[in-house]
Protein backbone atom coordinates (compact mmCIF):
# COMPACT_ATOMS: atom_id res chain seq x y z
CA UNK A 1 -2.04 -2.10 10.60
CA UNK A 2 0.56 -4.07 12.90
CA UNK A 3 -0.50 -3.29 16.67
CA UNK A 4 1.85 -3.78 19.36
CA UNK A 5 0.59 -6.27 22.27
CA UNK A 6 1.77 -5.28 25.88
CA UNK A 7 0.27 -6.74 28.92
CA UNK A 8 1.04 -4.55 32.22
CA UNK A 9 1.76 -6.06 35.51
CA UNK A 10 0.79 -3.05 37.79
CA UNK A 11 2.63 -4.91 40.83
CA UNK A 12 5.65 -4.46 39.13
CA UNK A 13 4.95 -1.80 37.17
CA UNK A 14 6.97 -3.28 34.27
CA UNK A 15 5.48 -4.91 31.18
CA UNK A 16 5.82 -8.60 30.63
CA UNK A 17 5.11 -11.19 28.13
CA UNK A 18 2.38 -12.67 27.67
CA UNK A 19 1.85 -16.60 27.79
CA UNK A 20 0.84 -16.88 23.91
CA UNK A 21 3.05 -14.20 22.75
CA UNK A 22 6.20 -12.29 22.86
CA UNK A 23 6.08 -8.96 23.96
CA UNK A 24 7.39 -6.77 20.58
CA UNK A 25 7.85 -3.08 20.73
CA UNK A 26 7.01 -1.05 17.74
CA UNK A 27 8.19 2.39 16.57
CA UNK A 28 6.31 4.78 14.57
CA UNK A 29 7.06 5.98 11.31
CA UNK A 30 5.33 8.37 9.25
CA UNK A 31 1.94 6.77 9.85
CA UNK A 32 2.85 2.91 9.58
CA UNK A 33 4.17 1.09 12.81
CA UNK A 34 7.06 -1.25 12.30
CA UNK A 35 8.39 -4.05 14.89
CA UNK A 36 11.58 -2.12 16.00
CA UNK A 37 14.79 -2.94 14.07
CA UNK A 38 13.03 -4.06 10.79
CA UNK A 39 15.42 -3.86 8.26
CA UNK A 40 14.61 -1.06 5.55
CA UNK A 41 14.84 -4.33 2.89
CA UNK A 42 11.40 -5.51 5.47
CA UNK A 43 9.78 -2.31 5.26
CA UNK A 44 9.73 -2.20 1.61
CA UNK A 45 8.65 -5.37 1.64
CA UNK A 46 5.82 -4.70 3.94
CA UNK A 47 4.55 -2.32 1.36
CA UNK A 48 4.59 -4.40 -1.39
CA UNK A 49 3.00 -6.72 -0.48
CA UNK A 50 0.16 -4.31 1.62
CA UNK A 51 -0.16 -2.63 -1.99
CA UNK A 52 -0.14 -5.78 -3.94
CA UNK A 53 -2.96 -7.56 -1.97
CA UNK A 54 -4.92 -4.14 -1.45
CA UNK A 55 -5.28 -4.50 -4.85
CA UNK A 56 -6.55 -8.45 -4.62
CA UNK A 57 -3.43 -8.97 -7.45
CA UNK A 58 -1.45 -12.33 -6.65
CA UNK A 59 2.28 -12.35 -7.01
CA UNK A 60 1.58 -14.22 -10.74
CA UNK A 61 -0.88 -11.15 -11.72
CA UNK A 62 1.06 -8.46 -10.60
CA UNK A 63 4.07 -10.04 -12.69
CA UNK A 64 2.33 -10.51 -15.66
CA UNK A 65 1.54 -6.20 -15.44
CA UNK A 66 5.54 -5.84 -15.06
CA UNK A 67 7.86 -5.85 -18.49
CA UNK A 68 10.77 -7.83 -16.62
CA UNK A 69 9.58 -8.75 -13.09
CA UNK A 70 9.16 -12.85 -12.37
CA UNK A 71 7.06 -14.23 -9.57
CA UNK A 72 9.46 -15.23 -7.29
CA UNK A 73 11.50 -11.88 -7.85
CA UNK A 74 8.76 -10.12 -6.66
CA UNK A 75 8.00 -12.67 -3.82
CA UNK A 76 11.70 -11.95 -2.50
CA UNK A 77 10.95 -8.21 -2.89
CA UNK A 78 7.97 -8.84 -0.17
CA UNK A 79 9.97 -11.43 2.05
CA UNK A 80 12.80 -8.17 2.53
CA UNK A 81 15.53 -10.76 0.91
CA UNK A 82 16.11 -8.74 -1.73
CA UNK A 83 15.96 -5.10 -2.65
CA UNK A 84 14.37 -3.37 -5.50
CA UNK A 85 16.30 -0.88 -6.97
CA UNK A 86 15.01 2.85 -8.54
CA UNK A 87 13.79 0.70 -12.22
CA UNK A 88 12.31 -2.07 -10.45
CA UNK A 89 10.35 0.55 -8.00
CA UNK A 90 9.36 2.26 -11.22
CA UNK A 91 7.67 -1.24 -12.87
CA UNK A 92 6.34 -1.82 -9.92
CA UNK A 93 4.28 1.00 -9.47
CA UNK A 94 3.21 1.33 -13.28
CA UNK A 95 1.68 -2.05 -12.70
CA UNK A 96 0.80 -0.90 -9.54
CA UNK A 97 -2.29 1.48 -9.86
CA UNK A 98 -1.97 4.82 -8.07
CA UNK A 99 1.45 3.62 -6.67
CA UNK A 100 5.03 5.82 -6.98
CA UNK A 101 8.48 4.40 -6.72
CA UNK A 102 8.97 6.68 -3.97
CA UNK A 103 6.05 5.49 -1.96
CA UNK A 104 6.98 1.41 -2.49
CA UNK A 105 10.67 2.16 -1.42
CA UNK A 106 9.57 4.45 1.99
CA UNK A 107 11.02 7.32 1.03
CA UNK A 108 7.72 9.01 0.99
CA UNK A 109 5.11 7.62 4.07
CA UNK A 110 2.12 9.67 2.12
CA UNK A 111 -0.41 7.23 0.46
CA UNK A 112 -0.29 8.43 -2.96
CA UNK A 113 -4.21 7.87 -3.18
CA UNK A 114 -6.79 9.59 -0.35
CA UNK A 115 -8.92 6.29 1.23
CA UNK A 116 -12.10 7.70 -0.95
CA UNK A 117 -10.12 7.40 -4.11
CA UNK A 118 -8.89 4.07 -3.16
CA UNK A 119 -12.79 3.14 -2.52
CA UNK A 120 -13.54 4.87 -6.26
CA UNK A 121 -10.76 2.77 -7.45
CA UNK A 122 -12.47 -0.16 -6.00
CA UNK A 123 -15.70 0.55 -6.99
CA UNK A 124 -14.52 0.91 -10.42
CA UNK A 125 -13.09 -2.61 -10.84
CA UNK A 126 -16.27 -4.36 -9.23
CA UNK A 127 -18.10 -3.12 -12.11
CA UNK A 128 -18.27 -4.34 -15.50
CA UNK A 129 -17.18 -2.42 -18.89
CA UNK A 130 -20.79 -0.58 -19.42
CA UNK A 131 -20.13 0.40 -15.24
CA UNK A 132 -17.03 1.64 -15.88
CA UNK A 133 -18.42 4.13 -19.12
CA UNK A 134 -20.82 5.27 -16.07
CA UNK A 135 -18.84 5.99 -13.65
CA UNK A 136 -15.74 7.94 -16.42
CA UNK A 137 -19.02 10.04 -17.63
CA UNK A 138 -19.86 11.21 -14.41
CA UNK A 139 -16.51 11.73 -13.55
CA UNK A 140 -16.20 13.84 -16.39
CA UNK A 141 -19.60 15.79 -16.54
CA UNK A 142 -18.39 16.26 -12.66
CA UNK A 143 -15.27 18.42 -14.66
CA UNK A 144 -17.23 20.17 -16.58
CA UNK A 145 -19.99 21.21 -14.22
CA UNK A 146 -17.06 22.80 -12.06
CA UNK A 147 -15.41 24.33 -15.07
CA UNK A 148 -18.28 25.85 -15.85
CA UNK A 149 -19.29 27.04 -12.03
CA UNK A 150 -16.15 28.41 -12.18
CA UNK A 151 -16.50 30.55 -15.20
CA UNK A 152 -19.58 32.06 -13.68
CA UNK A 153 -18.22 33.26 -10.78
């Protein structure tokens, strides 16, 4: 997460810049900060590419899991030149595990995924193909365990 930096002069009671850095002031917005007056085309972008890499895909994997998407159409997705439309949003997150258009185009600020399904998600890739039959039987003798709790009460 982006973190503003602010260093306080109490003599003038004003903050000031710092000598390595420019002071940048950062609104809040649904969860995520943003530098203020980052273009909606930067935002999106932001999330692309937070999604993308959260899921350790580079731009060339995360094209080959779209039908029509190129590398560098992607790229200029993440760099806020471009915009992705509705079908593009849609690609995007069917390649994008757990993802919604809505969520990749900020019209919704709500992860899609709570952080311990993103960790279960995680988990789930490290492991190879007999791991992953573990961890889908559990998961499903978890469902039927509370299906049946539930019958009997």
């Amino acid at each position: 997460m982006i973190e503003a930096q602010k260093v306080f002069n109490p003599i003038t009671n004003q903050h000031q810049k710092s000598p390595n850095s420019y002071l940048r002031v950062y609104h809040h917005s649904r969860g995520a900060l943003y530098p203020t007056g980052m273009t909606l085309n930067k935002k999106i972008g932001l999330r692309l590419r937070s999604a993308r890499t959260g899921q350790k895909l580079s731009l060339s994997d995360l094209a080959a899991r779209t039908k029509t998407l190129s590398k560098s159409r992607i790229s200029n997705y993440e760099q806020g030149i471009r915009r992705m439309g509705i079908e593009e949003a849609q690609e995007l997150a069917e390649a994008l595990d757990g993802m919604t258009p809505s969520y990749l185009l900020c019209l919704d600020d709500a992860s899609p995924l709570a952080p311990e399904e993103w960790q279960l998600v995680e988990r789930y890739r490290g492991t190879d193909e007999r791991g992953r039959g573990t961890i889908l039987r559990v998961a499903e003798s978890q469902v039927d365990y509370r299906a049946e709790s539930a019958k009997d009460h």
